[in-house]
N, C-alpha and C. Protein backbone atom coordinates (compact mmCIF):
# COMPACT_ATOMS: atom_id res chain seq x y z
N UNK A 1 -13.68 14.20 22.41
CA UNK A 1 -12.54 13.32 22.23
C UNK A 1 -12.47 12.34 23.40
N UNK A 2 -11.57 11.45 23.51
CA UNK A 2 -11.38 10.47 24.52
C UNK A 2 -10.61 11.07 25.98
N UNK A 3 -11.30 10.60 26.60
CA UNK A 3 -10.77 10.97 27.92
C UNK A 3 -10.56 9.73 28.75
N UNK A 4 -9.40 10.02 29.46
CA UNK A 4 -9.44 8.45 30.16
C UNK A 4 -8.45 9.23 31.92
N UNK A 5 -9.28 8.51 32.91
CA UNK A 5 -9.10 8.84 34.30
C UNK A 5 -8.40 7.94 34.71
N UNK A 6 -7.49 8.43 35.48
CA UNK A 6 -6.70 7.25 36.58
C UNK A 6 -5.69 6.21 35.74
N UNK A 7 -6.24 5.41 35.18
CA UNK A 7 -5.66 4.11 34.68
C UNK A 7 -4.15 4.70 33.63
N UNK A 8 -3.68 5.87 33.55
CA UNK A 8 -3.11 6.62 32.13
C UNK A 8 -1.59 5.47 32.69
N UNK A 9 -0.97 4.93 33.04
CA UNK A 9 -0.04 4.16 33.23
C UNK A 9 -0.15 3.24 31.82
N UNK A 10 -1.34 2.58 32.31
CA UNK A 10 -1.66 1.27 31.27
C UNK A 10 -1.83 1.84 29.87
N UNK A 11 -1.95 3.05 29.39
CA UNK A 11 -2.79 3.71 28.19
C UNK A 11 -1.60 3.59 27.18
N UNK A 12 -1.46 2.45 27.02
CA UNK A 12 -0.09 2.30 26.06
C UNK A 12 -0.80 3.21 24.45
N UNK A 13 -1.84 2.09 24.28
CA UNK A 13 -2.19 3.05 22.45
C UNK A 13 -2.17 4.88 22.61
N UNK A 14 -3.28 5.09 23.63
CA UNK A 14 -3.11 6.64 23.42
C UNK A 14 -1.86 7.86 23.67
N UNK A 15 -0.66 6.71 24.20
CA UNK A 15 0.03 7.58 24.24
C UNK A 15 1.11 7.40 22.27
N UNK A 16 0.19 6.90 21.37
CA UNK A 16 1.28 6.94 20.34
C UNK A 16 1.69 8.18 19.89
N UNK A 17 3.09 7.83 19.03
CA UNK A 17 3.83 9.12 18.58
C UNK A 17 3.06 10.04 17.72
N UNK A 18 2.97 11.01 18.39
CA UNK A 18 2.02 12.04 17.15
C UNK A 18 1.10 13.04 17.95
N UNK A 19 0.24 12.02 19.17
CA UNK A 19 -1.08 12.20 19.43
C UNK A 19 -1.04 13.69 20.32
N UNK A 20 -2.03 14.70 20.19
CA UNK A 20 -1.57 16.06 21.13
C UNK A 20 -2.88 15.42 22.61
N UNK A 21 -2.05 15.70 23.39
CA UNK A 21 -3.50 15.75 24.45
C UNK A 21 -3.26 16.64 25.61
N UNK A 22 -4.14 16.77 26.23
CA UNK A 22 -4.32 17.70 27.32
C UNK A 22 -4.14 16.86 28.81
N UNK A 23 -2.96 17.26 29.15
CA UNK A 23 -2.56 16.71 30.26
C UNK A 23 -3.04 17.02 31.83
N UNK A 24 -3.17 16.59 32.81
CA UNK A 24 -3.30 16.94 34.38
C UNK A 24 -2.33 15.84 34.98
N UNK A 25 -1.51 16.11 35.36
CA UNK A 25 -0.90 15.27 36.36
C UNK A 25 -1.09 15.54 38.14
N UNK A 26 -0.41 14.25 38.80
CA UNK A 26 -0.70 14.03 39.97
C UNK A 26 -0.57 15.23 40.70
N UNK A 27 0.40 15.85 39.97
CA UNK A 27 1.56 17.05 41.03
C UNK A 27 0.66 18.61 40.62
N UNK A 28 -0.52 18.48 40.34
CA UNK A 28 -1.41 19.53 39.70
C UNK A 28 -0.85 20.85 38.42
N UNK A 29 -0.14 19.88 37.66
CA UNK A 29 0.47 20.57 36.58
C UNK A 29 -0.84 20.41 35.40
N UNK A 30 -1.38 21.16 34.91
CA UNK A 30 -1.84 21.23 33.39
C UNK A 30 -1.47 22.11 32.32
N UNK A 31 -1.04 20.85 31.44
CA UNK A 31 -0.46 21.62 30.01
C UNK A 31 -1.08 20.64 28.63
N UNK A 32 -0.74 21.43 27.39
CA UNK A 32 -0.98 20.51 26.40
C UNK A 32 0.55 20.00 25.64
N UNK A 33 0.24 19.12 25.21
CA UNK A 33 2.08 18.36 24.64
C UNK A 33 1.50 17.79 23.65
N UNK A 34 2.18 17.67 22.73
CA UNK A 34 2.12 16.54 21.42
C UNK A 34 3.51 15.37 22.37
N UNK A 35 3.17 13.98 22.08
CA UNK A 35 4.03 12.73 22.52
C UNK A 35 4.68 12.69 21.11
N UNK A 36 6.11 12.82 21.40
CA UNK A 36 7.02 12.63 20.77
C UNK A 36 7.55 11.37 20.39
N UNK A 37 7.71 10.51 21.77
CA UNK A 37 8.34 9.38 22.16
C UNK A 37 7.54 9.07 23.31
N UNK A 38 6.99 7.44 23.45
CA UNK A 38 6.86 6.44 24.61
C UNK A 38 8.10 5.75 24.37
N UNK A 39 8.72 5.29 25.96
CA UNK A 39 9.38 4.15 26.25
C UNK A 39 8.41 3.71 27.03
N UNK A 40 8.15 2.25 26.61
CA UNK A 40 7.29 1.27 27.56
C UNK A 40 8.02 0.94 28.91
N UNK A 41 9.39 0.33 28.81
CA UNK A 41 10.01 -0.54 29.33
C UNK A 41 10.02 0.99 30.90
N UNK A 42 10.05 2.22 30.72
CA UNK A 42 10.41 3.23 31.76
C UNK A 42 9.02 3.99 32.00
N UNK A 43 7.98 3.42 30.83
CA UNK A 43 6.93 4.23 30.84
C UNK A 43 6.96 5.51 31.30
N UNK A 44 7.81 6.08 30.17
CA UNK A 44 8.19 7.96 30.23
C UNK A 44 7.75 8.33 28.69
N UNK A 45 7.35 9.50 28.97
CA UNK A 45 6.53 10.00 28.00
C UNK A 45 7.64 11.12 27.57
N UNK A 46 7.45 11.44 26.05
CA UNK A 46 8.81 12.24 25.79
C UNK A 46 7.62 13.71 25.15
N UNK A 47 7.46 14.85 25.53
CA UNK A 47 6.58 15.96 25.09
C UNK A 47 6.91 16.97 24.73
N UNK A 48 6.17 17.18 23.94
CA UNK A 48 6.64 18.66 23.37
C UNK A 48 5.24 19.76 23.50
N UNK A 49 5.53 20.41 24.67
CA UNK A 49 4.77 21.27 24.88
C UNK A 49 4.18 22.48 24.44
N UNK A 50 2.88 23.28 24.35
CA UNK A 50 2.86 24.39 24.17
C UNK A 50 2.26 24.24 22.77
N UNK A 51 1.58 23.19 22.37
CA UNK A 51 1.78 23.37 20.76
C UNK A 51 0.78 24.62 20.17
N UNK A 52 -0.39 25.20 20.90
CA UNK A 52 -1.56 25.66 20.51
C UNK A 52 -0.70 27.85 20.79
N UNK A 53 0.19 27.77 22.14
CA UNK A 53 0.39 29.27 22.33
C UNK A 53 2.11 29.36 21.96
N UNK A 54 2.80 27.93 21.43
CA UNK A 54 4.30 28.54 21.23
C UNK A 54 4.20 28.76 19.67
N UNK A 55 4.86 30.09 19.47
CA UNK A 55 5.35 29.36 17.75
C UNK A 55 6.68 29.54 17.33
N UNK A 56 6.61 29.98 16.44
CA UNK A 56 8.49 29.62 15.87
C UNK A 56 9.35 28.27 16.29
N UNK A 57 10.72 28.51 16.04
CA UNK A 57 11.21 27.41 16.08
C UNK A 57 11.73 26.95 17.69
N UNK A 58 11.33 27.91 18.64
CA UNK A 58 11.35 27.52 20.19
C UNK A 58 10.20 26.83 20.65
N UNK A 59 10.30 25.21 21.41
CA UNK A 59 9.22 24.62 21.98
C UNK A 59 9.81 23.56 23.44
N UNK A 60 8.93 23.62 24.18
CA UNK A 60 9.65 23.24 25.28
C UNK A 60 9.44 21.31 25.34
N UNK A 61 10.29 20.81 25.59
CA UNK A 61 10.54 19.33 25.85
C UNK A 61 10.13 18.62 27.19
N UNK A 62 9.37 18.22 27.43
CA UNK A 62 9.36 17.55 28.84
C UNK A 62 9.15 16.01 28.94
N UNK A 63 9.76 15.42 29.82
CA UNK A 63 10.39 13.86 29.95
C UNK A 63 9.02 13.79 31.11
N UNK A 64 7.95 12.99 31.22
CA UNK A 64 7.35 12.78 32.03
C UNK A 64 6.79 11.20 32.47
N UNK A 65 6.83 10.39 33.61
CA UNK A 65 6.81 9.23 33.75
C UNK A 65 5.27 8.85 33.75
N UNK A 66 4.52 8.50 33.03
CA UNK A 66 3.13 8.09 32.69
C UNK A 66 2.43 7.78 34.02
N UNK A 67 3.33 7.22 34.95
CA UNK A 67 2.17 7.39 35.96
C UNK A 67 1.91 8.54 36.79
N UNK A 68 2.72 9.57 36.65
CA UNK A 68 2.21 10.73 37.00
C UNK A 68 1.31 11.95 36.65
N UNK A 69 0.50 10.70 35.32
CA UNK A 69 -0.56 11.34 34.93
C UNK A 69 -2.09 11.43 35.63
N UNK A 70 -2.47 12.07 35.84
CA UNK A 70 -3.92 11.85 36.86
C UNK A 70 -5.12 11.57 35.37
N UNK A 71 -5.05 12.55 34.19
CA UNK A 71 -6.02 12.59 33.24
C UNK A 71 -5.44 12.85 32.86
N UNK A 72 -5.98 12.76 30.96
CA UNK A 72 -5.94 13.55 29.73
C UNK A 72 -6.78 13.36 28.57
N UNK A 73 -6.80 14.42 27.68
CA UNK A 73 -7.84 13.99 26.72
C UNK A 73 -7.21 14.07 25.63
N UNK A 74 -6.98 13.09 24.59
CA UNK A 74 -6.93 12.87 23.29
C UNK A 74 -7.25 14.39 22.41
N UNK A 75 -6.94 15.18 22.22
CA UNK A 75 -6.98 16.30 21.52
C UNK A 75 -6.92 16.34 19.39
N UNK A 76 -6.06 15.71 19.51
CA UNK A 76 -5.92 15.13 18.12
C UNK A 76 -4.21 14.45 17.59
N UNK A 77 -4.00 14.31 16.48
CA UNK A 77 -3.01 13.66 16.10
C UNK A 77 -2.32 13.87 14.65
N UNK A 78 -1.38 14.23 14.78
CA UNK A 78 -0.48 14.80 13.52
C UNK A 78 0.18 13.27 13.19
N UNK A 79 0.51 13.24 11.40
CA UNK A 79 1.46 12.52 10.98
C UNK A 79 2.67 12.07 11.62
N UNK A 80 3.52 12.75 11.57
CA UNK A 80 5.09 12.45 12.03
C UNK A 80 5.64 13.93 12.83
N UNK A 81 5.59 13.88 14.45
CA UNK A 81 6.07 15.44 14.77
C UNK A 81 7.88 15.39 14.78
N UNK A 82 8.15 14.11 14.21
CA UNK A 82 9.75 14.59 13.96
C UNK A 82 9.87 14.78 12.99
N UNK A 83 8.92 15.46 11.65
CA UNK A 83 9.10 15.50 10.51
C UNK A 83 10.30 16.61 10.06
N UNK A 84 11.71 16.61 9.60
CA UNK A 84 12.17 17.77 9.62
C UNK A 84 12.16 19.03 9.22
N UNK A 85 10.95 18.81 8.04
CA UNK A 85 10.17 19.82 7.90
C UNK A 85 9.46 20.79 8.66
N UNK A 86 9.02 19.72 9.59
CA UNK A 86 8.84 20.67 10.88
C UNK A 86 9.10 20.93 12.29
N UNK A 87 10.10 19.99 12.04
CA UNK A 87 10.56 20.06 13.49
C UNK A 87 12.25 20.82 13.18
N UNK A 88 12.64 21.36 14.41
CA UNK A 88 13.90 22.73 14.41
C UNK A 88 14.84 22.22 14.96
N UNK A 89 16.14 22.28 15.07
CA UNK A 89 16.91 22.18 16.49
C UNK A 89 18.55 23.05 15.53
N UNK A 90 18.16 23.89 16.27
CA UNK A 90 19.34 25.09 15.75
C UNK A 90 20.92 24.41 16.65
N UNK A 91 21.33 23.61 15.53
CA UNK A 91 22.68 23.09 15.96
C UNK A 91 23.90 24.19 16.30
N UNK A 92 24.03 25.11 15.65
CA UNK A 92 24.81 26.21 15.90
C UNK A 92 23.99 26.48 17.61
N UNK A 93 23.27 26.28 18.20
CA UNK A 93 23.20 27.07 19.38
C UNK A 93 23.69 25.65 20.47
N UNK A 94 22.95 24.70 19.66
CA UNK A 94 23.11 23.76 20.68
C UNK A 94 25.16 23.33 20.86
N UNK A 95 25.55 23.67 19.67
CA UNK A 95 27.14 23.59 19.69
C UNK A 95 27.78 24.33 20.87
N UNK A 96 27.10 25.49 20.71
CA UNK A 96 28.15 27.04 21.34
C UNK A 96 27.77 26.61 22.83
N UNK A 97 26.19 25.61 23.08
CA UNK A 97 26.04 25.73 24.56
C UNK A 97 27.08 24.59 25.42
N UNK A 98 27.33 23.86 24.25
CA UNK A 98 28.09 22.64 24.60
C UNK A 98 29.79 23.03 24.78
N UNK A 99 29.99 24.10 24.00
CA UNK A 99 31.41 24.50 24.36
C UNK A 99 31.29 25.41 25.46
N UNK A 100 30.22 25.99 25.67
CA UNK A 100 30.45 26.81 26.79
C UNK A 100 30.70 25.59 28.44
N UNK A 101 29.62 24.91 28.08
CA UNK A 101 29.63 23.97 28.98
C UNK A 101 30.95 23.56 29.64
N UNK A 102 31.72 22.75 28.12
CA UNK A 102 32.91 22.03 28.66
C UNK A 102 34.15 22.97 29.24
N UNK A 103 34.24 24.28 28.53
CA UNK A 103 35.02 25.47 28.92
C UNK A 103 34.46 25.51 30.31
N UNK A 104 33.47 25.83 30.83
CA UNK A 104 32.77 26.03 32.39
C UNK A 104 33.37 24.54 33.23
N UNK A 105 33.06 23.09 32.99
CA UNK A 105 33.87 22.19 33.47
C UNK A 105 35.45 22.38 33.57
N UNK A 106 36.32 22.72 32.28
CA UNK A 106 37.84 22.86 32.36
C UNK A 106 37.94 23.44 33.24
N UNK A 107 37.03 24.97 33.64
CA UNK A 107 37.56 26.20 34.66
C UNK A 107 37.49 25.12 36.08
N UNK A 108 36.57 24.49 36.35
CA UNK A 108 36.00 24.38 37.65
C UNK A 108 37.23 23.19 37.69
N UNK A 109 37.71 22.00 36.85
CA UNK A 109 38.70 21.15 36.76
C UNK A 109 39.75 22.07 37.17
N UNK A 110 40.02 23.19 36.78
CA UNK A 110 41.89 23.66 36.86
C UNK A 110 41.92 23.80 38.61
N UNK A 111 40.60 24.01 39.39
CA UNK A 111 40.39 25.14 40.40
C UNK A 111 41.00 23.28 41.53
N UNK A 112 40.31 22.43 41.12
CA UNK A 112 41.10 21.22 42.15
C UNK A 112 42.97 21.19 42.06
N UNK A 113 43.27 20.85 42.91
CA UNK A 113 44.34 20.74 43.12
C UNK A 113 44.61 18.97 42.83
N UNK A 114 45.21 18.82 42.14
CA UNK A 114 46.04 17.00 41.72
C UNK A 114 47.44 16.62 43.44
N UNK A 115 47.27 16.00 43.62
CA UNK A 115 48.26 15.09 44.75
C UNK A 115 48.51 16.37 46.02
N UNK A 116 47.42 17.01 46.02
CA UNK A 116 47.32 18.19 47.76
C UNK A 116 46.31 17.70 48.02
N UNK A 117 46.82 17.88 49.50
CA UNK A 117 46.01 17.57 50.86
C UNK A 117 44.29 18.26 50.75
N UNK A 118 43.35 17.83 51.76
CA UNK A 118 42.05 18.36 51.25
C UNK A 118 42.06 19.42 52.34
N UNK A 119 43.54 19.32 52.96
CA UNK A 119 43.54 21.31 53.75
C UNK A 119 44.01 21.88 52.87
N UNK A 120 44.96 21.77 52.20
CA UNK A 120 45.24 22.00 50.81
C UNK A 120 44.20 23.06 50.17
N UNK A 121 43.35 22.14 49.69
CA UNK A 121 42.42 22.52 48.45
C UNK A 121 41.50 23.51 49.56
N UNK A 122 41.23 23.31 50.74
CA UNK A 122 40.30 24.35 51.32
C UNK A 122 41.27 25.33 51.41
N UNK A 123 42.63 25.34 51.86
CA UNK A 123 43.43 26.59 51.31
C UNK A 123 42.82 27.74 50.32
N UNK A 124 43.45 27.11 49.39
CA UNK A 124 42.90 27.09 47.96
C UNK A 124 41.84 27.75 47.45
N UNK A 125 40.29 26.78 48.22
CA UNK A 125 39.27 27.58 48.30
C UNK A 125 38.71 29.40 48.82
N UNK A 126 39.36 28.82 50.15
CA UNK A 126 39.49 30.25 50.77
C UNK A 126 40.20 31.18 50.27
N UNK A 127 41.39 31.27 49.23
CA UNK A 127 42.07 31.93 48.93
C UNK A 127 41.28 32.92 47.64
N UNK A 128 40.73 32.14 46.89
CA UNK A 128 39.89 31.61 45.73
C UNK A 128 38.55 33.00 46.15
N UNK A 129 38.38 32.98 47.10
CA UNK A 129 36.56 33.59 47.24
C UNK A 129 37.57 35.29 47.39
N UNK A 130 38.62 35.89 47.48
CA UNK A 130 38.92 37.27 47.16
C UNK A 130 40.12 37.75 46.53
N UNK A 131 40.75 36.59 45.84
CA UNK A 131 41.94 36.73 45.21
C UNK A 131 42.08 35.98 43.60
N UNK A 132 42.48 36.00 42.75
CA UNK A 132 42.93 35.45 41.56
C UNK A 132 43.80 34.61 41.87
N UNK A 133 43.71 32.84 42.07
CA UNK A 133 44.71 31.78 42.39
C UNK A 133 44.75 31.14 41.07
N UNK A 134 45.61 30.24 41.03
CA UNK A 134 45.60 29.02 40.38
C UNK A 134 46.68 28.01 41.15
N UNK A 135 46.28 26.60 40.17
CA UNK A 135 47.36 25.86 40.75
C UNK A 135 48.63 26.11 39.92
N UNK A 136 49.89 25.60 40.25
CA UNK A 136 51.14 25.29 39.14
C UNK A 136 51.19 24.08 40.00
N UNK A 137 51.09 22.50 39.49
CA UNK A 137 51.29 21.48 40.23
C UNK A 137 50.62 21.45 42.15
N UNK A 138 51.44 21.56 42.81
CA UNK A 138 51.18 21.15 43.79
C UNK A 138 51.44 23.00 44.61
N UNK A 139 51.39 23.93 43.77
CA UNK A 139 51.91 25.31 44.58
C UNK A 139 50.82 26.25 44.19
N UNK A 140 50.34 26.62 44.84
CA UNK A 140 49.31 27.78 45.01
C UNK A 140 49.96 29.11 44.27
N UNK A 141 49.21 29.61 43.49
CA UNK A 141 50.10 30.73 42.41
C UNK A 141 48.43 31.82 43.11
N UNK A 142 48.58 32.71 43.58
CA UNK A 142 48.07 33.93 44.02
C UNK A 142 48.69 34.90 43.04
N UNK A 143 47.87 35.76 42.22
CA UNK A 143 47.91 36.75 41.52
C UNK A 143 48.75 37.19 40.70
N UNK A 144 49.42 35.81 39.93
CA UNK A 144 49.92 35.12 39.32
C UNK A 144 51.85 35.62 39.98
N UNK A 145 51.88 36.19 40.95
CA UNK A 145 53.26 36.40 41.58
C UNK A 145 53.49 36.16 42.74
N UNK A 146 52.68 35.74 43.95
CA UNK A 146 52.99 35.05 44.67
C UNK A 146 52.37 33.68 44.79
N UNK A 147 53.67 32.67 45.42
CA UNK A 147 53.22 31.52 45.29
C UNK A 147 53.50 30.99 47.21
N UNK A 148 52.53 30.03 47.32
CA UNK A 148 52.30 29.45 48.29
C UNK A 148 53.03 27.65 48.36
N UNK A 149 53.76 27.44 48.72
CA UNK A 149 53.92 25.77 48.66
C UNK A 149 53.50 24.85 49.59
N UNK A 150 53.75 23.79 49.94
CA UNK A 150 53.39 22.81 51.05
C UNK A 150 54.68 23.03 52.41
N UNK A 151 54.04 23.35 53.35
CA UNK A 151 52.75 23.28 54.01
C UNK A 151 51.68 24.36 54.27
N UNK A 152 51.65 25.32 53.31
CA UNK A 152 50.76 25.98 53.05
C UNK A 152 50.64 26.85 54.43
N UNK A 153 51.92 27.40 54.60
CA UNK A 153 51.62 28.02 56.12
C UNK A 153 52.37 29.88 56.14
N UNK A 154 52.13 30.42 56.76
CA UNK A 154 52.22 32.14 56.26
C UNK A 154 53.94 32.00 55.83
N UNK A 155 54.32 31.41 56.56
CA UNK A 155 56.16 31.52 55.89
C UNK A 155 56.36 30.81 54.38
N UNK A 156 55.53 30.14 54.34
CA UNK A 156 55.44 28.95 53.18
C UNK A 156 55.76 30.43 51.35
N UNK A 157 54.99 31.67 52.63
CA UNK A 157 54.16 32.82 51.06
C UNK A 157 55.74 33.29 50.53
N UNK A 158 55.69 33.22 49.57
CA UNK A 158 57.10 34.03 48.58
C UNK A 158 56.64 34.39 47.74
N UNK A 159 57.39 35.26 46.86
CA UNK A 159 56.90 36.25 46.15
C UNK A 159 56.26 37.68 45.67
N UNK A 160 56.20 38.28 45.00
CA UNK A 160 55.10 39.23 44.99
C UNK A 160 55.39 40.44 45.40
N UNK A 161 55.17 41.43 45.77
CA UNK A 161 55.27 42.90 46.45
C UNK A 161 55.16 43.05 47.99
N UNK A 162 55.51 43.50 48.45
CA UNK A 162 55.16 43.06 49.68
C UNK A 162 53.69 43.26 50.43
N UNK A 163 53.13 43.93 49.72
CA UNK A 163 51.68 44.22 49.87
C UNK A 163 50.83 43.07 49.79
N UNK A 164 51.17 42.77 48.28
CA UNK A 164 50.08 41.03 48.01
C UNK A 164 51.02 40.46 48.79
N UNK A 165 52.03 40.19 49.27
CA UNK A 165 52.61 39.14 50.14
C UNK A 165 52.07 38.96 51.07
N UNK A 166 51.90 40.20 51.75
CA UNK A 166 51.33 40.61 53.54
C UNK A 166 49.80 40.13 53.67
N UNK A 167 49.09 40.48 52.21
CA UNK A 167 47.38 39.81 52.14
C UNK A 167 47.55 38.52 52.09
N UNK A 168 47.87 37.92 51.28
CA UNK A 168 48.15 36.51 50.97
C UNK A 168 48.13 36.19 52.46
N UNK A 169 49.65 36.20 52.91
CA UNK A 169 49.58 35.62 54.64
C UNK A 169 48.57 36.32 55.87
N UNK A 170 47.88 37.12 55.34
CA UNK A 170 46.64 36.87 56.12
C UNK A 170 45.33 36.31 56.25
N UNK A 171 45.11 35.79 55.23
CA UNK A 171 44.20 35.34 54.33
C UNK A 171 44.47 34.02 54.80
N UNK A 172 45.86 33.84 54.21
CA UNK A 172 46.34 32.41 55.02
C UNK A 172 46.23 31.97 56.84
N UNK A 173 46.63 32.90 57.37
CA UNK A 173 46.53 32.49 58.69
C UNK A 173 44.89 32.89 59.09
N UNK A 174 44.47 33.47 58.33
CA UNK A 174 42.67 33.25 59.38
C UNK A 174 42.43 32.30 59.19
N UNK A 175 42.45 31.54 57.57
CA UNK A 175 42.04 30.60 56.87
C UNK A 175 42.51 29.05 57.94
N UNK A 176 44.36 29.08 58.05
CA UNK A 176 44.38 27.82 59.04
C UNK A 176 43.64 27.71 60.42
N UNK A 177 43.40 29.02 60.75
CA UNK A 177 42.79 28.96 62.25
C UNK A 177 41.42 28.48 62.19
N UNK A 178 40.60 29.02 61.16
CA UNK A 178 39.07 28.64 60.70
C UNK A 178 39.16 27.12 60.71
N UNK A 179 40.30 26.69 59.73
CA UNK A 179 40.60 25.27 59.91
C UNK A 179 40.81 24.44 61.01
N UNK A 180 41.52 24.88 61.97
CA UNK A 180 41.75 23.93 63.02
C UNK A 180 40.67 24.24 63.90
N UNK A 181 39.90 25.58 63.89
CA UNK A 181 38.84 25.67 65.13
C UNK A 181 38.00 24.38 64.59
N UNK A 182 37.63 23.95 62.91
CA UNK A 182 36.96 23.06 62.81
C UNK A 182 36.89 21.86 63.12
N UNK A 183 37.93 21.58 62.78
CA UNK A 183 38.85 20.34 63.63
C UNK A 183 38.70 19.84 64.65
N UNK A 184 38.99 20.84 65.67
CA UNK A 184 38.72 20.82 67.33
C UNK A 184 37.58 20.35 67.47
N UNK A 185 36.63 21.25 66.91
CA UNK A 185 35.06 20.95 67.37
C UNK A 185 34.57 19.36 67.40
């Protein structure tokens, strides 16, 4: 089959949609891919790897920029590899990964604090790495019964038992001291 060295940037025809070839790139990766997609204008190669040892409906995708090809050889060439006949994409998984996703963003969104200070939110943080916090507006809610307000300082703590009260404000006062030793420095 065709082999072509060095020049694979310029190799606009052999990279058409369909063609399988045997790749080496710069970064000493070798694999085989069927080309899915060329963009000229980014000269990125769109691949679908594995075609000879994957089967079923799992195959791996890789985005690769044509000049980080060192060689390859022309292997052969299928009709249409987006045919949907044969090509898969299990929407039910790709859905559930996408809600997991945005559920994983909301969590990490609730964990900022809106109009507090960024001693505040390192509060917050620190509180965060051995306790169950959230925000309510601008007030630190610790274990959902004690709450912390501005200025976020051990008298600031109300609520709670006096047990989680007494942790809370210690937690709190190492936490401001950690803070201001940083400060200082």
């Amino acid at each position: 089959m065709d082999t072509n060295s060095g020049g694979a940037a310029g190799a606009g025809e052999e990279f058409a949609v369909g063609c399988i070839l045997s790749i080496k790139t710069t970064l000493g990766d070798e694999f085989d891919a069927q080309v899915i997609a060329f963009d000229r204008p980014s000269n990125i190669l769109v691949l679908q790897e594995g075609m000879k040892s994957v089967s079923g409906p799992r195959r791996n995708i890789r985005l690769l920029k044509a000049n980080y090809i060192k060689e390859f050889v022309l292997m052969g060439q299928v009709e249409d590899p987006l045919d949907p006949m044969k090509c898969y994409v299990d929407l039910n998984t790709l859905q559930s990964r996408e809600e997991s996703a945005i559920r994983q963003a909301e969590m990490e969104a609730e964990r900022i604090g809106v109009g507090v200070t960024p001693q505040a939110q390192s509060i917050f943080d620190a509180l965060s790495k051995t306790l169950p916090v959230r925000w309510d507006k601008t007030v630190i809610v610790v274990m959902n019964e004690v709450r912390v307000g501005s200025p976020y300082l051990p008298e600031s703590v109300v609520g709670g038992t006096p047990a989680a009260n007494e942790r809370v404000r210690k937690v709190l006062e190492l936490e401001r001291k950690r803070l201001q030793g940083r400060g200082g420095s």
